[in-house]
N, C-alpha and C. Protein backbone atom coordinates (compact mmCIF):
# COMPACT_ATOMS: atom_id res chain seq x y z
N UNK A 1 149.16 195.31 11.59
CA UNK A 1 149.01 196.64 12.16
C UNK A 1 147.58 197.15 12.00
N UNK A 2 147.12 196.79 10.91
CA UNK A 2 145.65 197.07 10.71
C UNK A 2 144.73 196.51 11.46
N UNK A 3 145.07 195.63 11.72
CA UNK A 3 143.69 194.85 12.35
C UNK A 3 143.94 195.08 13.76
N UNK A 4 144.77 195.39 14.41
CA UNK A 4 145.39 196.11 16.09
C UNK A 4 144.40 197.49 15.87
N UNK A 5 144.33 198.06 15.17
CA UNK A 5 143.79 199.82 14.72
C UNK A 5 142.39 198.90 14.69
N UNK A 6 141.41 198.21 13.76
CA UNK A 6 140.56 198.06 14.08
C UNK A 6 139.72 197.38 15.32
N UNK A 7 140.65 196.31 15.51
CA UNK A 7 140.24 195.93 16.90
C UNK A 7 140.57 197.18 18.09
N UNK A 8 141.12 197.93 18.28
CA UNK A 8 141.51 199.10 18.84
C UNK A 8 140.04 199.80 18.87
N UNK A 9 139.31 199.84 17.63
CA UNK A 9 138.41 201.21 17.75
C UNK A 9 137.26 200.44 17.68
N UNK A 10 137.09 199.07 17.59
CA UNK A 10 136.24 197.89 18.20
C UNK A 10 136.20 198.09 19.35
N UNK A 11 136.93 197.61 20.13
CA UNK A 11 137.06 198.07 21.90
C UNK A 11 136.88 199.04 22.50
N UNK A 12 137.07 200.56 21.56
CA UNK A 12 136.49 202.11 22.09
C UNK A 12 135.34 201.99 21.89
N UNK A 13 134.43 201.46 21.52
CA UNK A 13 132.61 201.70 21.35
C UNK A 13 132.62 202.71 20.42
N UNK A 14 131.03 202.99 20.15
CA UNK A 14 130.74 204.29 19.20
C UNK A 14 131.27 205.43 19.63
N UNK A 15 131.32 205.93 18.87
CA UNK A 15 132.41 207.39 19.29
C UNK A 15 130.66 208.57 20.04
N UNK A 16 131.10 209.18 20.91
CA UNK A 16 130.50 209.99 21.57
C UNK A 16 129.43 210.73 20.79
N UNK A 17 128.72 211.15 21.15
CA UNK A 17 127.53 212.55 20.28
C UNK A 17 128.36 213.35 20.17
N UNK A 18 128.07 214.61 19.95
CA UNK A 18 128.53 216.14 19.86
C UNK A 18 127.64 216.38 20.90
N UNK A 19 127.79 217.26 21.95
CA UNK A 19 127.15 218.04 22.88
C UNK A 19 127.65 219.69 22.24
N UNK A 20 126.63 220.39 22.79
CA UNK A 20 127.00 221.92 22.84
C UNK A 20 126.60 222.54 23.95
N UNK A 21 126.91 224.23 23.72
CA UNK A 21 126.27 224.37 24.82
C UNK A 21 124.81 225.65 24.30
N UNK A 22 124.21 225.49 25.17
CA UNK A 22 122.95 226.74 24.58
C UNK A 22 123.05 227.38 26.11
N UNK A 23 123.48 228.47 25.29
CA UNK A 23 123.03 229.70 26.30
C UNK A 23 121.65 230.75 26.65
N UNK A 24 120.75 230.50 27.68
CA UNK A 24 119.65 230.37 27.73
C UNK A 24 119.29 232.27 28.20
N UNK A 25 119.05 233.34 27.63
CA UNK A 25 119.03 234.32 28.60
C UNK A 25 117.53 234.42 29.11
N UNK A 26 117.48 234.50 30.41
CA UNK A 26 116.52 234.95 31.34
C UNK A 26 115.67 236.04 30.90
N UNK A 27 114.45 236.70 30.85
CA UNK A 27 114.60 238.13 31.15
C UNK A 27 113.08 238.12 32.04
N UNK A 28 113.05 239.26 32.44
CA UNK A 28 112.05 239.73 33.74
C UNK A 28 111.74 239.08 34.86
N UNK A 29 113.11 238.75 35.34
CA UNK A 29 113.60 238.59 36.45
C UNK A 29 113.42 239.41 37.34
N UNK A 30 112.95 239.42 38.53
CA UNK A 30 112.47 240.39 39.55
C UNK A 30 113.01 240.99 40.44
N UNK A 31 114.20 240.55 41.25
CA UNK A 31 115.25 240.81 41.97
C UNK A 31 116.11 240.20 41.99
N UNK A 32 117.06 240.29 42.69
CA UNK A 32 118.50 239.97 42.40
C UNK A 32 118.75 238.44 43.89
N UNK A 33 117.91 237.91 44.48
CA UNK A 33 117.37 236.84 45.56
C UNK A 33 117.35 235.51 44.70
N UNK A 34 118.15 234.50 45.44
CA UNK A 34 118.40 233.50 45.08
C UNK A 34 118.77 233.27 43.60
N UNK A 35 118.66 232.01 42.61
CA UNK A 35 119.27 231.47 41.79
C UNK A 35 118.21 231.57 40.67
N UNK A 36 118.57 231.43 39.29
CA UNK A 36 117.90 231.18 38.37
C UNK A 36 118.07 230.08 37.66
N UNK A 37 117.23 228.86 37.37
CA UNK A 37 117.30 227.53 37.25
C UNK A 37 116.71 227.61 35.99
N UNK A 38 117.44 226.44 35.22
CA UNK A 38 117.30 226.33 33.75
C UNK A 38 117.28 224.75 33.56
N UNK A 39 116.48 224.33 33.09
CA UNK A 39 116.10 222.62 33.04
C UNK A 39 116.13 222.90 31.39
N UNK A 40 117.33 221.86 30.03
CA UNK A 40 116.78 221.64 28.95
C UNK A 40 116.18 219.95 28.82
N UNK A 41 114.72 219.81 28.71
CA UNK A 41 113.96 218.39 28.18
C UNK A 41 113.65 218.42 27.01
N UNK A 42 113.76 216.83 26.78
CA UNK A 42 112.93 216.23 25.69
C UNK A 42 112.00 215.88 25.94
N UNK A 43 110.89 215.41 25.70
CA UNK A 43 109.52 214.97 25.58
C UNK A 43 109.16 213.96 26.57
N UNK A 44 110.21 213.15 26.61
CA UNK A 44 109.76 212.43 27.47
C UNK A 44 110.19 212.92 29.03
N UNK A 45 111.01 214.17 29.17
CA UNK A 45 111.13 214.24 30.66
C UNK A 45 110.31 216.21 30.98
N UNK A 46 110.12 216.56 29.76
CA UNK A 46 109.25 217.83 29.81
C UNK A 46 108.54 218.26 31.24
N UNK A 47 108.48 218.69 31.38
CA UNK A 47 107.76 218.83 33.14
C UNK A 47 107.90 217.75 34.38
N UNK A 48 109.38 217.03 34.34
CA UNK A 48 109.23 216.36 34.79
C UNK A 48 110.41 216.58 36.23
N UNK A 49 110.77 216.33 36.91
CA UNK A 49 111.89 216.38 38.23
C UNK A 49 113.08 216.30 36.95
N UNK A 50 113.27 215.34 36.69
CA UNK A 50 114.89 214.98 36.06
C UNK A 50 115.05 214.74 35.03
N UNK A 51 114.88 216.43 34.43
CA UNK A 51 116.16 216.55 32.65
C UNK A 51 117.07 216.59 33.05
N UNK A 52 117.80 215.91 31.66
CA UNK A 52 118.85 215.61 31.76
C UNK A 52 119.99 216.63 31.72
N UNK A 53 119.80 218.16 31.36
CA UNK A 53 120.59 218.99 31.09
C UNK A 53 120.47 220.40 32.17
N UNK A 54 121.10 220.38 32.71
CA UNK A 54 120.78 221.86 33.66
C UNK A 54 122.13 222.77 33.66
N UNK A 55 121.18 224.06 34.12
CA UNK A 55 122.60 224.95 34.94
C UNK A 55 121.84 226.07 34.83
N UNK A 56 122.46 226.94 35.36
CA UNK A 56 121.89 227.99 37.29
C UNK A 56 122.69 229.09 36.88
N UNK A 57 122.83 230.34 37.49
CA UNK A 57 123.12 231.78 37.31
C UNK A 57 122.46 232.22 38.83
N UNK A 58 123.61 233.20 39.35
CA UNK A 58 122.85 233.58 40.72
C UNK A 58 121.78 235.08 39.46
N UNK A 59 120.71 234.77 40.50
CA UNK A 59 119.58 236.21 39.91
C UNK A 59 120.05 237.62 40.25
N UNK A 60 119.42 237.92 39.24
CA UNK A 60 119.83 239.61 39.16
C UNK A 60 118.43 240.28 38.43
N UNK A 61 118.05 241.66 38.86
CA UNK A 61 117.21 242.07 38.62
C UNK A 61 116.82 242.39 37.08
N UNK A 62 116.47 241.73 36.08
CA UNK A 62 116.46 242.09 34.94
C UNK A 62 116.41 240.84 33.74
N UNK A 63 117.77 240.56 33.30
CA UNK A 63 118.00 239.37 32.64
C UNK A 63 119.02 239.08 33.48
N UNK A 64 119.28 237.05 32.68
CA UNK A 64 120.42 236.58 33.41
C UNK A 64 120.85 235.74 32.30
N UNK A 65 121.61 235.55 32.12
CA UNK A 65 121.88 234.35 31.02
C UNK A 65 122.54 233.14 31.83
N UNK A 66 121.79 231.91 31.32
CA UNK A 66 122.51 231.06 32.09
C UNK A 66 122.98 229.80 31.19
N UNK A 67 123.90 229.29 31.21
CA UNK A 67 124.95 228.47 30.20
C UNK A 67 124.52 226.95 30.43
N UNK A 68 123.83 226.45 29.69
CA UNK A 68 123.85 224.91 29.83
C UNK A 68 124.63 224.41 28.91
N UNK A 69 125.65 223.05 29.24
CA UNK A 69 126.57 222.47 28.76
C UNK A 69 126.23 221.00 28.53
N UNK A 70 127.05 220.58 27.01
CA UNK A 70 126.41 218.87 26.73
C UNK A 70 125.38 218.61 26.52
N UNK A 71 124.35 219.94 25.84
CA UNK A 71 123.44 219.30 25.11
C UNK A 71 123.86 218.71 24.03
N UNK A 72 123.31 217.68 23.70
CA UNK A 72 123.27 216.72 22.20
C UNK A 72 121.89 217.74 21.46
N UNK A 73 122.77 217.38 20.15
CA UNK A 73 121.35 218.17 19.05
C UNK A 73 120.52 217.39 19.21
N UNK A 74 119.67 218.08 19.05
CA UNK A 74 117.78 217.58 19.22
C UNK A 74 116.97 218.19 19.42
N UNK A 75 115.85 218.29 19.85
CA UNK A 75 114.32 219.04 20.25
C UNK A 75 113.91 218.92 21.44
N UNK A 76 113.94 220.14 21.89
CA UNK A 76 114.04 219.95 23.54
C UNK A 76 113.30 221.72 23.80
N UNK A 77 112.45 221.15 25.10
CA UNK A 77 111.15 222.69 25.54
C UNK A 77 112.79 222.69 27.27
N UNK A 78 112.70 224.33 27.25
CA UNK A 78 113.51 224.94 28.02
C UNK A 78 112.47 225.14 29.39
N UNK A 79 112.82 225.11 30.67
CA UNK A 79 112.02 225.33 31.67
C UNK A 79 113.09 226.13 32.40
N UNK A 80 112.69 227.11 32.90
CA UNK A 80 113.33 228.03 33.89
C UNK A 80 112.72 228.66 35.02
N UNK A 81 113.01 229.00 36.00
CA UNK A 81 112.67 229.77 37.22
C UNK A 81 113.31 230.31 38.29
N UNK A 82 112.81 231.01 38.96
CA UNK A 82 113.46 231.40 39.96
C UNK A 82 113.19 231.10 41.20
N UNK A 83 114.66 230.66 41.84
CA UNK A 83 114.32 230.14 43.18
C UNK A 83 115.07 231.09 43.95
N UNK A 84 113.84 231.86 44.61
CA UNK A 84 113.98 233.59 45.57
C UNK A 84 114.47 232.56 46.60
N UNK A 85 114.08 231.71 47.57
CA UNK A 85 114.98 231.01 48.38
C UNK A 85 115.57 230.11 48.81
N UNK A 86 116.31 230.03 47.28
CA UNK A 86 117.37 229.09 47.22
C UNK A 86 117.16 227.40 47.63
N UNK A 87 115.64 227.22 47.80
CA UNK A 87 115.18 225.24 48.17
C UNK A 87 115.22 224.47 47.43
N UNK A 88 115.68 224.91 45.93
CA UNK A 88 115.53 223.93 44.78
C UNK A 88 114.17 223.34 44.52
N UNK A 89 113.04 223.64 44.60
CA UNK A 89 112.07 223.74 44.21
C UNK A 89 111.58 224.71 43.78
N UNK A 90 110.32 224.64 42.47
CA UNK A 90 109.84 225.78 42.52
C UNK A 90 108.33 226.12 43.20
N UNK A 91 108.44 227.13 44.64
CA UNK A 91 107.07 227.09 45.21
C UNK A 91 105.97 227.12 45.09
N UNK A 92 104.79 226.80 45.43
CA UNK A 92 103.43 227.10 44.92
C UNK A 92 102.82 227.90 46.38
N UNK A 93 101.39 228.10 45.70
CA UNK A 93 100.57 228.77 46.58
C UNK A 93 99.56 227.43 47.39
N UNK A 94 98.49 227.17 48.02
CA UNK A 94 97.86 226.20 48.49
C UNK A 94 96.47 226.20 47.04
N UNK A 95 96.85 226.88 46.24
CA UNK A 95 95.68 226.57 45.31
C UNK A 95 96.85 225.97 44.10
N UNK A 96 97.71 225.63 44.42
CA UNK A 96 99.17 225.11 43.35
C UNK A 96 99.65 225.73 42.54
N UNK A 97 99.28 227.34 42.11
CA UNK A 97 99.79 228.27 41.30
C UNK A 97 101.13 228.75 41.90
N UNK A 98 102.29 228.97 40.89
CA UNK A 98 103.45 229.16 41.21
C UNK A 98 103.72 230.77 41.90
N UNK A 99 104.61 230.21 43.27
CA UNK A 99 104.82 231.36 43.90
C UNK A 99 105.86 232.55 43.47
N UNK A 100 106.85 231.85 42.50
CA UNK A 100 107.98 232.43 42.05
C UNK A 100 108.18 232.46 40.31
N UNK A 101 108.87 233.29 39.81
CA UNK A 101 108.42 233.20 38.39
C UNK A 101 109.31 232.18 37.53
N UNK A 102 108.44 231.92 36.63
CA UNK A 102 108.76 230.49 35.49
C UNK A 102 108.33 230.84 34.18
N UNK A 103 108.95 230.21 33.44
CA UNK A 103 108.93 230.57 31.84
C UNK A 103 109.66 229.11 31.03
N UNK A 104 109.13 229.48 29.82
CA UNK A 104 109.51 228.41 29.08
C UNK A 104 109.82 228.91 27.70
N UNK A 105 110.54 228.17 27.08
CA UNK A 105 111.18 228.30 26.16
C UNK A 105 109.72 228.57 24.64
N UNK A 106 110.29 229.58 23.63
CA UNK A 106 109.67 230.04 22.98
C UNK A 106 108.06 230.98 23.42
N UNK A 107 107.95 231.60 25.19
CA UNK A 107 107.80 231.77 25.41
C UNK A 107 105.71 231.53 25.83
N UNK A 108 105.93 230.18 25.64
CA UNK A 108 104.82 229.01 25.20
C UNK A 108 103.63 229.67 26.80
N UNK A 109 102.75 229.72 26.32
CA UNK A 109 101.46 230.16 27.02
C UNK A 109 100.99 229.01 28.23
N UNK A 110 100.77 229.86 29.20
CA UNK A 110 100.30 229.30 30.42
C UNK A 110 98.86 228.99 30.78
N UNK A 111 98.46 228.47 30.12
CA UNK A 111 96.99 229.14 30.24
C UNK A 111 96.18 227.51 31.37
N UNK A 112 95.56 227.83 32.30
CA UNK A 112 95.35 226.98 33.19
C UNK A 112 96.46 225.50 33.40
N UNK A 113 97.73 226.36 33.59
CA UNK A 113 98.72 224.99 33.61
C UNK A 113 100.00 225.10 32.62
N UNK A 114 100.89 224.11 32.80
CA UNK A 114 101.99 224.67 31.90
C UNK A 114 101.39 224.29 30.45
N UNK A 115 102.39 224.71 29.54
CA UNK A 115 102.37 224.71 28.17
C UNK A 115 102.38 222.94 27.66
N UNK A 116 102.06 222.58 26.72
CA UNK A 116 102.48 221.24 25.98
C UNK A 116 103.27 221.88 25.62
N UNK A 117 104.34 220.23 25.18
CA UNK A 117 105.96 219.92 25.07
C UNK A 117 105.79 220.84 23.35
N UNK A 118 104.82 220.52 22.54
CA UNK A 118 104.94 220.90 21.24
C UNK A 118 105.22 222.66 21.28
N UNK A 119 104.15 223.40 22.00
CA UNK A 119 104.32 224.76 22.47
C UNK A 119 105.72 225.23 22.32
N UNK A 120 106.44 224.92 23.71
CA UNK A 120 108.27 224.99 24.11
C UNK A 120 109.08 224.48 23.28
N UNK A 121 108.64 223.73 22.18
CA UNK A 121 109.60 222.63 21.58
C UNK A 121 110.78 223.49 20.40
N UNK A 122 112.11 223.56 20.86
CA UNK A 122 112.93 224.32 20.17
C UNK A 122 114.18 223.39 19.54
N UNK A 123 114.67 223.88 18.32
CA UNK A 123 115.51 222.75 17.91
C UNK A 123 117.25 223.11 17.98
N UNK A 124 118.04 222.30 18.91
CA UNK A 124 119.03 222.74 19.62
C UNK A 124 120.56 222.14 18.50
N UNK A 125 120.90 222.90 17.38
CA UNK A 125 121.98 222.28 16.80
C UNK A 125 123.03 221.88 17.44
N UNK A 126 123.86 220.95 16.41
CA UNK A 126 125.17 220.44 16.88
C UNK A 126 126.49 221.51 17.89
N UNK A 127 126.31 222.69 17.21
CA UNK A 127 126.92 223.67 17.36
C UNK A 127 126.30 224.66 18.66
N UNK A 128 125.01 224.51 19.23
CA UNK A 128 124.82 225.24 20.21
C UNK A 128 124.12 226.19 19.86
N UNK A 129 123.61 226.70 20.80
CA UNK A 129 122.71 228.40 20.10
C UNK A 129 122.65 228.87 21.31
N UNK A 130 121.52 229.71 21.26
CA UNK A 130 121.14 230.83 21.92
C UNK A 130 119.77 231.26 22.11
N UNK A 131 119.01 230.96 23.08
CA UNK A 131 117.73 231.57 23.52
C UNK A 131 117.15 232.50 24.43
N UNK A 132 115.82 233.16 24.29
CA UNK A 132 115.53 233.66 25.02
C UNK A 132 114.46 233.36 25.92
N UNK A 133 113.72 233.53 27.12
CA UNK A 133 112.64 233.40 27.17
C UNK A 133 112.03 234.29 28.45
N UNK A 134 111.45 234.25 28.83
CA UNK A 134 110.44 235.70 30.04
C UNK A 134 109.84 234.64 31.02
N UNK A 135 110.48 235.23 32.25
CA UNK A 135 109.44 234.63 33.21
C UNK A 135 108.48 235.31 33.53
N UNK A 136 107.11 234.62 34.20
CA UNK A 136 105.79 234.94 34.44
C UNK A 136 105.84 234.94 36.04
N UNK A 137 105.57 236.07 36.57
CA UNK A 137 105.19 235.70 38.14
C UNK A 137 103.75 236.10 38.35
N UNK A 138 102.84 234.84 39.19
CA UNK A 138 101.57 234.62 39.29
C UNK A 138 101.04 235.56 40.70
N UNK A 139 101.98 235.94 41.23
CA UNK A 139 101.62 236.56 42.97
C UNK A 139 101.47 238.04 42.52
């Protein structure tokens, strides 16, 4: 019977991570037009198209909180913005400065360009948390 139970949990693989969820709130949000987008990365996908962790809140003038689910604990910079019309990108101007507002986690400085990963870098327990951060609009 024992060795059925271990070969049993031989055949299930390693048992799963813990994911949580971190709830990310928005604030100075500008109007209540299109979605507010929340990207959580690690280092290696930090400014990049595809972290692995997302989720969205329609916008509202003010704050928004938006719920990302299945993070695994770790160290990870938060990217957020607002997409006023709804293209899933976030727009620029023809000199590449952002048309719509963006922010990052620990509220990490923009200064000719986004922040380094160390700047944003927040540490996300087993159990989940709670952040804040401010978007910047450049127009």
């Amino acid at each position: 019977m024992i060795r059925w139970m271990v070969l049993l949990a031989v055949l299930a693989g390693p048992a799963a991570a813990e994911t949580s969820v971190l709830e990310v709130t928005v604030t100075g949000v500008r109007n209540g037009r299109g979605h507010v987008l929340v990207a959580v990365c690690d280092q290696a996908t930090f400014l990049q198209p595809h972290c692995a962790y997302h989720g969205q809140a329609a916008a509202a003038a003010g704050a928004v909180v938006v719920r990302v689910t299945g993070v695994p604990a770790g160290v990870y910079a938060v990217e957020a913005y607002q997409d006023e019309n709804d293209n899933g990108v976030l727009d620029r101007s023809f000199l590449g400065m952002p048309k719509e507002g963006m922010g990052f986690s620990r509220d990490a400085p923009m200064r000719f360009g986004p922040p380094d990963f160390a700047d944003a870098a927040v540490t996300v327990p087993a159990q989940g948390g709670a952040l804040s951060l401010a978007l910047r609009y450049f127009d």
